[in-house]
N, C-alpha and C. Protein backbone atom coordinates (compact mmCIF):
# COMPACT_ATOMS: atom_id res chain seq x y z
N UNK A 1 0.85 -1.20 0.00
CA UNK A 1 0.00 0.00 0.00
C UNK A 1 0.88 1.23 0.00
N UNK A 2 0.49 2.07 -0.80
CA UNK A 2 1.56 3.55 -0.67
C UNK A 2 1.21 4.40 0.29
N UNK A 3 2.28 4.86 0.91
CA UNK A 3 1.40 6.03 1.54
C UNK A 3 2.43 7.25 1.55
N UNK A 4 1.98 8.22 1.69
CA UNK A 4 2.68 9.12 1.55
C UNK A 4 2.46 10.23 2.46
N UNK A 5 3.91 11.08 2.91
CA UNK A 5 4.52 11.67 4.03
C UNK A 5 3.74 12.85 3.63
N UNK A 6 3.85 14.27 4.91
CA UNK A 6 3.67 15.25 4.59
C UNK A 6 4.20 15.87 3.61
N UNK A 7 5.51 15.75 3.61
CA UNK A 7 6.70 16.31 2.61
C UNK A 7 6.13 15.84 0.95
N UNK A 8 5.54 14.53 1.23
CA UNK A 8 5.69 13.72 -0.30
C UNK A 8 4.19 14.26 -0.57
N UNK A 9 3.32 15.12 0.08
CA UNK A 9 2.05 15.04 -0.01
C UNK A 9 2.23 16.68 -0.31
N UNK A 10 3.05 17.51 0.02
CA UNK A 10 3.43 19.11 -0.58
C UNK A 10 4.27 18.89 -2.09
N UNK A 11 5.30 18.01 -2.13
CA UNK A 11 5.68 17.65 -3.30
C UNK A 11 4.35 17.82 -4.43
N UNK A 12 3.61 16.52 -4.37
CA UNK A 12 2.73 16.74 -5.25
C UNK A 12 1.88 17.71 -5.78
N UNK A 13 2.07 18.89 -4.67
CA UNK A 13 1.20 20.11 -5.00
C UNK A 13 0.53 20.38 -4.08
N UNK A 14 0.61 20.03 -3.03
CA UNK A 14 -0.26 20.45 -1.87
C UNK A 14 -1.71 20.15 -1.68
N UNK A 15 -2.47 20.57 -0.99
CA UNK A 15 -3.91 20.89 -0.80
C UNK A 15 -4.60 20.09 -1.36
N UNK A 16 -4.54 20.60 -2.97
CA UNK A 16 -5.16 20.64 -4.37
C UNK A 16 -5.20 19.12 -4.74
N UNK A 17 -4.09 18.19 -4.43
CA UNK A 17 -3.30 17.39 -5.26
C UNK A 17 -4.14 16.05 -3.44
N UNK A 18 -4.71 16.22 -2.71
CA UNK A 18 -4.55 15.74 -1.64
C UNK A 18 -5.68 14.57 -2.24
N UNK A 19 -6.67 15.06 -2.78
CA UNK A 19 -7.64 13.91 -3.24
C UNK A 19 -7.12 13.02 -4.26
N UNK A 20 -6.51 13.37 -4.95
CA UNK A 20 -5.95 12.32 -5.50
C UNK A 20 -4.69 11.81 -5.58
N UNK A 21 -3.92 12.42 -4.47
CA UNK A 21 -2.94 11.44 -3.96
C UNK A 21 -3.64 10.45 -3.03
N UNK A 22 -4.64 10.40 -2.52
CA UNK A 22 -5.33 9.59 -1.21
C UNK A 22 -6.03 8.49 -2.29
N UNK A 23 -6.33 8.77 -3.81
CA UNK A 23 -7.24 7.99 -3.86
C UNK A 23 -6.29 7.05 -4.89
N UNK A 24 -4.87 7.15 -4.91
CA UNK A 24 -3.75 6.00 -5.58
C UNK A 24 -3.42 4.97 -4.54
N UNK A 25 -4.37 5.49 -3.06
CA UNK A 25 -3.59 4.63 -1.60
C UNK A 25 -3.70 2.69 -2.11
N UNK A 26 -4.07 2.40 -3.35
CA UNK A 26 -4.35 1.21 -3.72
C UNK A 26 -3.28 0.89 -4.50
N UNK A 27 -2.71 1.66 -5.27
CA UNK A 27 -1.67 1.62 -6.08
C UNK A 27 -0.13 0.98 -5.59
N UNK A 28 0.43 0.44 -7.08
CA UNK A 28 1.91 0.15 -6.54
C UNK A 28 2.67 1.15 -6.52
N UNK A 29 2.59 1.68 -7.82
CA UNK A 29 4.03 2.42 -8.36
C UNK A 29 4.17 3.77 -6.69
N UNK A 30 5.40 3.77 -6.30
CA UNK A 30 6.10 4.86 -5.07
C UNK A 30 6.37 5.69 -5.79
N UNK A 31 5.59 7.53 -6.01
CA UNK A 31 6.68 8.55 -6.46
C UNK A 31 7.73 8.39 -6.55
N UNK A 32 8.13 7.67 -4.88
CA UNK A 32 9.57 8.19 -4.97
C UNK A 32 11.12 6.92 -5.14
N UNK A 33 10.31 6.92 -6.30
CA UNK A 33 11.28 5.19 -6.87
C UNK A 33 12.48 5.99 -7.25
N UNK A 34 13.22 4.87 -6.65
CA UNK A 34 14.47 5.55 -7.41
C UNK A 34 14.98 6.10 -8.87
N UNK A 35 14.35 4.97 -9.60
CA UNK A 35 14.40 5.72 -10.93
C UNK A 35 13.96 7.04 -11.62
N UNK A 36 13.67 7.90 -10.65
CA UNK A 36 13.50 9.55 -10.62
C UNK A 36 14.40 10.55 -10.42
N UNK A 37 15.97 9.71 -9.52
CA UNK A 37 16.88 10.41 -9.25
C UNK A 37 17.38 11.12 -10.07
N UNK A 38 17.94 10.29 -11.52
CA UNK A 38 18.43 11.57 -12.70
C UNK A 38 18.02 12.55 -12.75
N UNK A 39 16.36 12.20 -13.16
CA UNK A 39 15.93 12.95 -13.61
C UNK A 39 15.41 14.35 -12.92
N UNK A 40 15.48 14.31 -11.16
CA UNK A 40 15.26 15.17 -10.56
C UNK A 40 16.53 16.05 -9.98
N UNK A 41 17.17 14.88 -10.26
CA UNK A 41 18.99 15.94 -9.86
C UNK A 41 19.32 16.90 -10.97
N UNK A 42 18.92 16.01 -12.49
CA UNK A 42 19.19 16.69 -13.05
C UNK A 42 18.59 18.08 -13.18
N UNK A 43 17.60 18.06 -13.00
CA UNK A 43 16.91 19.19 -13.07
C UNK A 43 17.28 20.53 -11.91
N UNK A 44 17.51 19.87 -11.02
CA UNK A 44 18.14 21.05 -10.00
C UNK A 44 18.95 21.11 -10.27
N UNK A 45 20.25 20.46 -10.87
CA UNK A 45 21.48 21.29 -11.30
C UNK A 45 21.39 21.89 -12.21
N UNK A 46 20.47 22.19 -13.09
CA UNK A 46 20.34 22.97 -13.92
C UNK A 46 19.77 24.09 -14.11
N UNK A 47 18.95 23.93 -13.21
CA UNK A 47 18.26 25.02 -12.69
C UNK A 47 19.15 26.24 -11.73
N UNK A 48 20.14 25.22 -10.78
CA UNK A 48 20.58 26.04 -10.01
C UNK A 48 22.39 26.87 -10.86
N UNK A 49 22.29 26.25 -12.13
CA UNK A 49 23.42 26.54 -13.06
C UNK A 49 22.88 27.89 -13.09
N UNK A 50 21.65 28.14 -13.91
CA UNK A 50 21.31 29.32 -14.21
C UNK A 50 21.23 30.50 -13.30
N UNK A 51 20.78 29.85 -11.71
CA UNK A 51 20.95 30.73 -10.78
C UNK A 51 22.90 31.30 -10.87
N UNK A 52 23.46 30.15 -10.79
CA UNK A 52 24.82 31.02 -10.54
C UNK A 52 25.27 31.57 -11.27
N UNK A 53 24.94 31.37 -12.65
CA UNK A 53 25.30 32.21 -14.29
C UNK A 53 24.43 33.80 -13.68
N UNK A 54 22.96 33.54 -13.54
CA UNK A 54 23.03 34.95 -13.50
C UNK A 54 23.89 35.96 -11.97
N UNK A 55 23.84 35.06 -11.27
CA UNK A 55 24.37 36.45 -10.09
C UNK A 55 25.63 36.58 -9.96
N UNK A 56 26.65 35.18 -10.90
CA UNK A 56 27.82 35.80 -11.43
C UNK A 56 27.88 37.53 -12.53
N UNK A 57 26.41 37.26 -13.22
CA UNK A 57 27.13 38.40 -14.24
C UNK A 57 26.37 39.32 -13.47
N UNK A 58 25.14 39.45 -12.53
CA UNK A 58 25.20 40.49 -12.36
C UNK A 58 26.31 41.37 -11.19
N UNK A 59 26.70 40.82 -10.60
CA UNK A 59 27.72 40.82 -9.27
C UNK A 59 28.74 41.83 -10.30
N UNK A 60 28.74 41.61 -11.62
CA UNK A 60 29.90 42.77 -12.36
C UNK A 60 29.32 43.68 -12.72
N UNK A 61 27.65 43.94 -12.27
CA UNK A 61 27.48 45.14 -12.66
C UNK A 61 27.44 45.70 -11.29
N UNK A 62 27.60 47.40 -11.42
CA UNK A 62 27.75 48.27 -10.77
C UNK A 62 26.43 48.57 -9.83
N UNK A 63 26.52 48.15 -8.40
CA UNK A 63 25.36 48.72 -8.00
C UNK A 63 25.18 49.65 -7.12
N UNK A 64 23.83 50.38 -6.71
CA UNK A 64 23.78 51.70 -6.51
C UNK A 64 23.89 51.59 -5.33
N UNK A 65 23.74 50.52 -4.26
CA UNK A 65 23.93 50.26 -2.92
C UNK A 65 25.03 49.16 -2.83
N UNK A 66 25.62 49.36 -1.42
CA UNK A 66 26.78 48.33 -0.94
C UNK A 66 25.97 47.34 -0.95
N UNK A 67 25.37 47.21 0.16
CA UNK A 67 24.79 46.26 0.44
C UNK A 67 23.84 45.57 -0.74
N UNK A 68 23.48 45.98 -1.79
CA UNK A 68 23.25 44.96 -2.60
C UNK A 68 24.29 44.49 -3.41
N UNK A 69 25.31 45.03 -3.60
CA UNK A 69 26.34 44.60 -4.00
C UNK A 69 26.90 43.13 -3.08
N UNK A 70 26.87 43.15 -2.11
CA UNK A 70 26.71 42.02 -0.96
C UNK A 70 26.06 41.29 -1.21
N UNK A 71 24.99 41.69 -1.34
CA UNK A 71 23.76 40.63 -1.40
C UNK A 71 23.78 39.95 -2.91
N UNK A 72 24.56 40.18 -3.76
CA UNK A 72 24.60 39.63 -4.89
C UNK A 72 25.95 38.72 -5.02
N UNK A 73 27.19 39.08 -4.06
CA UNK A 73 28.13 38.33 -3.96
C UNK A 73 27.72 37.34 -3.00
N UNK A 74 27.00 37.29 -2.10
CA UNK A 74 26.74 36.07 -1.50
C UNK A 74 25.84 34.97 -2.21
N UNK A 75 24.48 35.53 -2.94
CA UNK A 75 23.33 34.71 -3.76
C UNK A 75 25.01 33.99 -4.44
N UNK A 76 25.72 34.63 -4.81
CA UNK A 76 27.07 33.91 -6.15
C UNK A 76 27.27 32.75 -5.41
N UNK A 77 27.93 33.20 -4.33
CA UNK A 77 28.94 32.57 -3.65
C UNK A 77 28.16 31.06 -3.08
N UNK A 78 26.89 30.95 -2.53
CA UNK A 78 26.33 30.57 -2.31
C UNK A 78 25.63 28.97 -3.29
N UNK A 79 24.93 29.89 -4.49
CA UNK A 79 25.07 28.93 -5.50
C UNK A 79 25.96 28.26 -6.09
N UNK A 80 27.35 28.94 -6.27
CA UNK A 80 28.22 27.97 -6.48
C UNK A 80 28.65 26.67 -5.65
N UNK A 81 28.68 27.17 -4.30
CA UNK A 81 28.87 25.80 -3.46
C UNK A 81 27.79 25.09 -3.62
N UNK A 82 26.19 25.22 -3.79
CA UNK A 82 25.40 23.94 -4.69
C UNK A 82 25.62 23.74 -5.96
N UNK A 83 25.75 24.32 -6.45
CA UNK A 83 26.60 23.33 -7.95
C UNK A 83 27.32 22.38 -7.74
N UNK A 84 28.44 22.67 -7.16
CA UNK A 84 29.26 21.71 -6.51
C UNK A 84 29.08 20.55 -6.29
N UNK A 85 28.01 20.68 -5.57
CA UNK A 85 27.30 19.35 -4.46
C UNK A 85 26.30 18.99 -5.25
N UNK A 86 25.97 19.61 -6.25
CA UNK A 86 24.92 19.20 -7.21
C UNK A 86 25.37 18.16 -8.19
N UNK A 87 26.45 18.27 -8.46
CA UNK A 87 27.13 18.15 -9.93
C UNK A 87 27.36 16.64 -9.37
N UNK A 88 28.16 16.61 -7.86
CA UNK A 88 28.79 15.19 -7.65
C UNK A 88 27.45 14.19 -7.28
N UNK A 89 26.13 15.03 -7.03
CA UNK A 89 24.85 14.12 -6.86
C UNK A 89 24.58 13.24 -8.35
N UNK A 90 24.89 14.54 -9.15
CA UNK A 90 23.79 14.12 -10.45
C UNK A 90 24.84 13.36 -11.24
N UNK A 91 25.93 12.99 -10.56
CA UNK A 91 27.12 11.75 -11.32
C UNK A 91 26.72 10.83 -11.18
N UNK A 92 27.27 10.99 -9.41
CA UNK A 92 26.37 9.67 -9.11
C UNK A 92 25.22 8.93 -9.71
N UNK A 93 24.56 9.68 -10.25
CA UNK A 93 22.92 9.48 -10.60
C UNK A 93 22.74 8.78 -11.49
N UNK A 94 23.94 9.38 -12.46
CA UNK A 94 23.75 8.90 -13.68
C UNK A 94 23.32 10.27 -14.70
N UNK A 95 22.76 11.52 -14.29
CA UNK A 95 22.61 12.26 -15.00
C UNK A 95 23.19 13.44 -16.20
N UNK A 96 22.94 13.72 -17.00
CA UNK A 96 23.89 14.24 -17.91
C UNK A 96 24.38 15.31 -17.21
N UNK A 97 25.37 16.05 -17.50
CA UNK A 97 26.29 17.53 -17.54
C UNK A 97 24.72 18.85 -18.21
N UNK A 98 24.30 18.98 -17.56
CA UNK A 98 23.51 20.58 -18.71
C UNK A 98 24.19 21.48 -19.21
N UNK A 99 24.17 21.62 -20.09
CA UNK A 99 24.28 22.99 -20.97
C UNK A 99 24.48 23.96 -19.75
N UNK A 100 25.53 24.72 -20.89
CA UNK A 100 25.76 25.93 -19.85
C UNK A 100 24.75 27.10 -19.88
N UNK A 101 24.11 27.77 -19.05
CA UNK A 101 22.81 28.98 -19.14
C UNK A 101 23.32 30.12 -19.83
N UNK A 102 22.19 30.42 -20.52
CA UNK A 102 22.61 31.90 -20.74
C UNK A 102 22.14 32.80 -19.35
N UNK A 103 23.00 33.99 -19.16
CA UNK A 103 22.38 34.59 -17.82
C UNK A 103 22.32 36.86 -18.75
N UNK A 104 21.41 36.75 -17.79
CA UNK A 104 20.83 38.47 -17.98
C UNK A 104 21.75 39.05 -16.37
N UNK A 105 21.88 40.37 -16.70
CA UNK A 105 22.54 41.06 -15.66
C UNK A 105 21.77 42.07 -15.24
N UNK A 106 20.91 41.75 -14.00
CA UNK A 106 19.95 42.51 -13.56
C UNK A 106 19.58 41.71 -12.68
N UNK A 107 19.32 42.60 -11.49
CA UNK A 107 18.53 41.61 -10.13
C UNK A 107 17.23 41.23 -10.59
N UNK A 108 15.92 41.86 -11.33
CA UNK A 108 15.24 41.27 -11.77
C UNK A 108 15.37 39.92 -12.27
N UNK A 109 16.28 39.87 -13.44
CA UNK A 109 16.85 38.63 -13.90
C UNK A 109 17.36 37.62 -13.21
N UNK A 110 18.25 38.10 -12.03
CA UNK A 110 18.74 37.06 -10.80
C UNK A 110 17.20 36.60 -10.25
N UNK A 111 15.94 37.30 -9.51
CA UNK A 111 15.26 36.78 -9.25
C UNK A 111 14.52 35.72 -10.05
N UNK A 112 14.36 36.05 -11.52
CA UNK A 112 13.56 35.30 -12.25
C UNK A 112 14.25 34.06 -12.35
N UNK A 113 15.57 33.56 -12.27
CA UNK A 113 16.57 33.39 -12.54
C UNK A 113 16.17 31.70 -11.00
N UNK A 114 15.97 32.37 -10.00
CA UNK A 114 15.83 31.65 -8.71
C UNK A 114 14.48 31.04 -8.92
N UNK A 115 13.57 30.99 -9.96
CA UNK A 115 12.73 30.64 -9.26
C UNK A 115 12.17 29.01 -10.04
N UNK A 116 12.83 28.53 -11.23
CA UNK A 116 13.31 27.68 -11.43
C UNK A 116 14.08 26.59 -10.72
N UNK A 117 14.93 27.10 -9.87
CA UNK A 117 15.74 26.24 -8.75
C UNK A 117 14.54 25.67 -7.85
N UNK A 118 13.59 26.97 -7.18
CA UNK A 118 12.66 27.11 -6.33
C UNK A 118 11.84 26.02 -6.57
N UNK A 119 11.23 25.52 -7.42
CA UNK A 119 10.58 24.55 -8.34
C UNK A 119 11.01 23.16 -8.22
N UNK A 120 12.43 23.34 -8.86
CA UNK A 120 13.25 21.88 -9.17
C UNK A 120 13.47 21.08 -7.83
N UNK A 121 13.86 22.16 -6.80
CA UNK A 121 14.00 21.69 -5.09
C UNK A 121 12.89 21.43 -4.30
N UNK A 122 11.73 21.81 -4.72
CA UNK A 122 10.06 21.85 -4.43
C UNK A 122 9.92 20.12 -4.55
N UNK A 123 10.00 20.10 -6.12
CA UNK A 123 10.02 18.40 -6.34
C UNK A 123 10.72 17.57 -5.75
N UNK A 124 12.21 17.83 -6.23
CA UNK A 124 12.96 17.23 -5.35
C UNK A 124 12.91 17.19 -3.80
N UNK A 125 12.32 17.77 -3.01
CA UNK A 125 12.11 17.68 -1.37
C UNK A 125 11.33 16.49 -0.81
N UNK A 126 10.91 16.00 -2.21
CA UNK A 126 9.20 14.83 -1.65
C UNK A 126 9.42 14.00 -2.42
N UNK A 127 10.60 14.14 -3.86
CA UNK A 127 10.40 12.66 -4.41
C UNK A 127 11.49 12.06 -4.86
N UNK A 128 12.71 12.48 -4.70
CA UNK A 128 13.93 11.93 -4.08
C UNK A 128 13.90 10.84 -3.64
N UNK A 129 14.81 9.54 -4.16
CA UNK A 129 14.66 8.41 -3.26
C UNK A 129 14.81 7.98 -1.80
N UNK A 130 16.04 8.68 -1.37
CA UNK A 130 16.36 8.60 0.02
C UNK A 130 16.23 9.82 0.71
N UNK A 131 16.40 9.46 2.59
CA UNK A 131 16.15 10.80 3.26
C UNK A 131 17.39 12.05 2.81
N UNK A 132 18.24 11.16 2.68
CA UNK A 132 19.61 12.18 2.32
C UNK A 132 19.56 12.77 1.15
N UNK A 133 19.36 12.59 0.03
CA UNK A 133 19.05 13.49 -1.33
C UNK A 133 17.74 14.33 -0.59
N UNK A 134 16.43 14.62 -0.23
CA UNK A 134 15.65 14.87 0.23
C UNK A 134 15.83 15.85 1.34
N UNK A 135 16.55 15.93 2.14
CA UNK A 135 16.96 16.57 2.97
C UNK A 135 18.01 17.71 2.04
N UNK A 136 18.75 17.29 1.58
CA UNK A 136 19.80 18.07 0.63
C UNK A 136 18.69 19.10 -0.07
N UNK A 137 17.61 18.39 -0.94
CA UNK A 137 16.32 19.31 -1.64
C UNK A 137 16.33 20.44 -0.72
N UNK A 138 15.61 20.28 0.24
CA UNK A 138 14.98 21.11 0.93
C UNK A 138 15.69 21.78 1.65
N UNK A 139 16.65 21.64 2.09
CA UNK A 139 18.04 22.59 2.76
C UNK A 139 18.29 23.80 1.27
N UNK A 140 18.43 23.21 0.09
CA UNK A 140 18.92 24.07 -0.76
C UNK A 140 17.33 25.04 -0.97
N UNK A 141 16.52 24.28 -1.43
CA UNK A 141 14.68 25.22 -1.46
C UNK A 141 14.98 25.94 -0.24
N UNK A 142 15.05 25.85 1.05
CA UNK A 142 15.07 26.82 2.16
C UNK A 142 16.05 27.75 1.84
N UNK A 143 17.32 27.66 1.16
CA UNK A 143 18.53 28.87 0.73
C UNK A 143 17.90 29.59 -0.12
N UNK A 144 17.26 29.20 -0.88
CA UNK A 144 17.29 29.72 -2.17
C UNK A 144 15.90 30.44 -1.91
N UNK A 145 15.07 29.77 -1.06
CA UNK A 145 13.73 30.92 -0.99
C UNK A 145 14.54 32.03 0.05
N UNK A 146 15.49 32.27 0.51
CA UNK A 146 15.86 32.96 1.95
C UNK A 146 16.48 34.16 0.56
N UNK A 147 17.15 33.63 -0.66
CA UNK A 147 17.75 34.74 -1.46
C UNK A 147 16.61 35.40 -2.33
N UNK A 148 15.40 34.68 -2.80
CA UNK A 148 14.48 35.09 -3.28
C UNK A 148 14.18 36.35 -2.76
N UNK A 149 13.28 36.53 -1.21
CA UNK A 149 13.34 36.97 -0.41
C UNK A 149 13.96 38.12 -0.41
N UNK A 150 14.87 38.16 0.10
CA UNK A 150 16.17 39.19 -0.08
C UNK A 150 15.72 39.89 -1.51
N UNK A 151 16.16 39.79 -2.59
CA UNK A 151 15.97 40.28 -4.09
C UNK A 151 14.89 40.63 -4.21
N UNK A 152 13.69 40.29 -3.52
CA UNK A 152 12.40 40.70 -3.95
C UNK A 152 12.51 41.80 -3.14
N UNK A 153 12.76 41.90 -2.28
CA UNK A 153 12.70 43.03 -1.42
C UNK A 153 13.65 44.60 -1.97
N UNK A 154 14.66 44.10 -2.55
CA UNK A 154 15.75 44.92 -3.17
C UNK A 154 15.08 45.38 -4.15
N UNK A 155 14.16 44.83 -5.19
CA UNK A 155 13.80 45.13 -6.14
C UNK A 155 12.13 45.89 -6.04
N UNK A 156 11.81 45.91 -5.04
CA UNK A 156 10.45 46.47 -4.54
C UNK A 156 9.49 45.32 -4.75
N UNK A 157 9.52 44.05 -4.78
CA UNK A 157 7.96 43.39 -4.61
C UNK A 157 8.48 42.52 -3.27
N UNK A 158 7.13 42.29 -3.01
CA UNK A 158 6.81 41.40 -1.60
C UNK A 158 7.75 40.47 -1.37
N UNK A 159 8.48 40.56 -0.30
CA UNK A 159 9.61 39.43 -0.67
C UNK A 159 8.88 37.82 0.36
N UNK A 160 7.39 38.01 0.54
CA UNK A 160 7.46 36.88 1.38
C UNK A 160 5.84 36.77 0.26
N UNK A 161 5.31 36.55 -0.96
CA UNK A 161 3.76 36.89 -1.49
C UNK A 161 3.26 35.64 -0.93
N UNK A 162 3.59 34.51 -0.35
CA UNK A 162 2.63 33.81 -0.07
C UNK A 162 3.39 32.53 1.05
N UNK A 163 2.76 32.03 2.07
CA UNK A 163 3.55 31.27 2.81
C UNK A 163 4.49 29.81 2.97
N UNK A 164 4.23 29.18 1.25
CA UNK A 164 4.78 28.38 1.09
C UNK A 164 5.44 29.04 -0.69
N UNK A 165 6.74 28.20 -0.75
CA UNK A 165 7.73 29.20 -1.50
C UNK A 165 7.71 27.59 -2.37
N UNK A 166 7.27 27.81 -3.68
CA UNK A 166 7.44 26.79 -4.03
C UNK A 166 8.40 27.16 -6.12
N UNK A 167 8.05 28.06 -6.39
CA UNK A 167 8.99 28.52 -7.54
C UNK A 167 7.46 28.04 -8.79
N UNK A 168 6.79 27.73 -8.47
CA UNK A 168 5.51 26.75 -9.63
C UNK A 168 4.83 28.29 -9.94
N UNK A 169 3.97 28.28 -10.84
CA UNK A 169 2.68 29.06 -11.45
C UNK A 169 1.54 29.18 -9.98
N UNK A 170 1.13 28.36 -9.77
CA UNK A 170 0.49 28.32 -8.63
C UNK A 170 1.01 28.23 -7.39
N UNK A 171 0.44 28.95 -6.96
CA UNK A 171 0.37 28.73 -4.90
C UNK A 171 -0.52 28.01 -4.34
N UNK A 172 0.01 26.51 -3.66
CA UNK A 172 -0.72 25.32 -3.72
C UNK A 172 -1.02 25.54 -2.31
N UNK A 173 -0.32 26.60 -1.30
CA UNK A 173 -1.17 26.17 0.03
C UNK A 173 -0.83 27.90 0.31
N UNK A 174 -1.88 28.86 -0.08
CA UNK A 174 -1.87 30.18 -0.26
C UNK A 174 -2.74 30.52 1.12
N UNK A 175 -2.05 31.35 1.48
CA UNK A 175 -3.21 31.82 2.67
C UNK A 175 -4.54 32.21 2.43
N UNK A 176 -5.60 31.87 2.93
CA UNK A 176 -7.10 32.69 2.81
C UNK A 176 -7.10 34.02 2.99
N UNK A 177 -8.12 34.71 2.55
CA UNK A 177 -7.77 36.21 2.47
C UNK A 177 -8.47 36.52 3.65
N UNK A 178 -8.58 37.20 4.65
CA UNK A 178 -9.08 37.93 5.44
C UNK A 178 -10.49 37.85 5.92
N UNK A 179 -10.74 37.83 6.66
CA UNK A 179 -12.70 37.85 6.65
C UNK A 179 -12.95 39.00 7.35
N UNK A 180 -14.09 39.73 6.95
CA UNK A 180 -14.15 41.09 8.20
C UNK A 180 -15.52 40.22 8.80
N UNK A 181 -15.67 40.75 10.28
CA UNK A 181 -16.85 40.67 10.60
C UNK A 181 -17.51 41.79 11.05
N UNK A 182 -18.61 41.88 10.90
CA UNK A 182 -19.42 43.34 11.65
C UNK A 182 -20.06 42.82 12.56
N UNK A 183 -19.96 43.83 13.57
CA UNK A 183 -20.23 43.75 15.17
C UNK A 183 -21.22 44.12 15.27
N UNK A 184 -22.29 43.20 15.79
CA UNK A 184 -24.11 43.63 15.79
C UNK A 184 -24.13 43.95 17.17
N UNK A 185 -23.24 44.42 18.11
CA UNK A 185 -23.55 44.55 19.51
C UNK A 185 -23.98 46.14 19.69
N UNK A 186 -24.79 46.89 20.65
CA UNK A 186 -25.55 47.67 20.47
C UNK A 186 -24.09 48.93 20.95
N UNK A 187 -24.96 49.74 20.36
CA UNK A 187 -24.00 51.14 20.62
C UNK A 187 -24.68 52.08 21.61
N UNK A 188 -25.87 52.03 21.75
CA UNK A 188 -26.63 52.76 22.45
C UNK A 188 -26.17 53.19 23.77
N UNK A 189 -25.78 54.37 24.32
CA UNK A 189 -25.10 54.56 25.71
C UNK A 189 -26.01 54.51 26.79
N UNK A 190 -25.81 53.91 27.79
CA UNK A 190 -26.80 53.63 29.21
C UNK A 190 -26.17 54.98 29.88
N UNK A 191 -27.24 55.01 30.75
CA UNK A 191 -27.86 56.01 31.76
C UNK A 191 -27.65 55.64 33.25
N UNK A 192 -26.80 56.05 34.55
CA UNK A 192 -26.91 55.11 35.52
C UNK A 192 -27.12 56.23 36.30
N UNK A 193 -28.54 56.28 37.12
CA UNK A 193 -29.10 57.52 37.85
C UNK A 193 -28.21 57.54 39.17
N UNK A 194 -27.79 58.29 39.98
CA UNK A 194 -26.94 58.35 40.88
C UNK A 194 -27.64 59.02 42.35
N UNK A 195 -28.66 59.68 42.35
CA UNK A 195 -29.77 60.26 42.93
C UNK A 195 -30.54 61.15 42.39
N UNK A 196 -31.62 61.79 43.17
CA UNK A 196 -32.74 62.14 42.99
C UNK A 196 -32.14 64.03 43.01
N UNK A 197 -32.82 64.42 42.05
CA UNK A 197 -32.44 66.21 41.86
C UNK A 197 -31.98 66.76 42.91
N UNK A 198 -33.36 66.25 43.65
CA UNK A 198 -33.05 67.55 44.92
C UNK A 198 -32.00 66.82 46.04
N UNK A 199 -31.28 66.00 45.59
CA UNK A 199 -30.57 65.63 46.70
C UNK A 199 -31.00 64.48 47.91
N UNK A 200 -32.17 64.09 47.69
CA UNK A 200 -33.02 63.46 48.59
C UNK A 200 -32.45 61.65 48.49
């Protein structure tokens, strides 16, 4: 019987995806068969190639604050040490070398740039064969939404738009919007007599 974890149950998409992950509970095939590893390593190293292509080139452009100048040598510095650790996963794996990215030089571009990774590590967090590739996912998805973050903020949009960071088209577990309620309790001011005019 399959069953599947919290982690392997956000993998699939969250919420949305809950009825019919519950209704495969009859099924053989495991998401998270090994024979997915290539294909999911590969995809985060390639994804996270493009991250370090772009905040290499933008890191040479000139920026108008230190501190984003910082903040663009670390997103670098950062992605390169997952490449690294990416590259010797997706050997192991069996997966090809990707193409090298083309990259744009602009924090816009660095963000757009992250959110591909955001995605590839989304999947990879829940359907990874073992706890250790899986854990690796989601350590790197937690970096990489923490630089999102950062850049969105540098660049003026919301750096947190919704509470699960997943890099997809959709927001699979989006907060509800607000409810107002109106208060039917009376407004009318009371009267509390204290004595009689004349003092009596």
């Amino acid at each position: 019987m399959l069953t599947i974890s919290r982690r392997g149950l956000l993998a699939l998409g969250g919420a949305g995806a809950a009825g019919a992950a519950l209704t495969a509970c009859g099924a053989e095939d495991d998401p998270r068969a090994e024979g997915r590893d290539p294909e999911l390593l590969g995809a985060m190293l390639e994804a996270e190639l493009g991250v370090e292509a772009s905040a290499k080139a933008t890191s040479g452009q000139p920026q108008e604050a230190q501190a984003v100048a910082e903040l663009v040598e670390a997103v670098a510095e950062a992605s390169g040490a997952r490449v690294q650790e990416l590259r010797g996963l997706a050997s192991d794996a069996g997966a090809p070398e990707p193409s090298a990215p083309q990259a744009e030089r602009s924090l816009p571009a660095l963000a757009a740039a992250i959110q591909p990774a955001l995605a590839a590590y989304h999947e990879g967090s829940g359907l990874l064969s073992s706890t250790e590739l899986r854990s690796t996912a989601t350590s790197f998805l937690a970096q990489c939404a923490a630089a999102a973050a950062a850049i969105a903020d540098q660049i003026g949009e919301d750096p947190v738009p919704q509470p699960f960071v997943t890099g997809g088209g959709e927001a699979p577990l989006a907060a509800a919007p607000p409810t107002t309620t109106t208060s039917t309790a009376s407004t009318t001011p009371t009267t509390t007599a204290t004595g009689s005019e004349d003092g009596g």
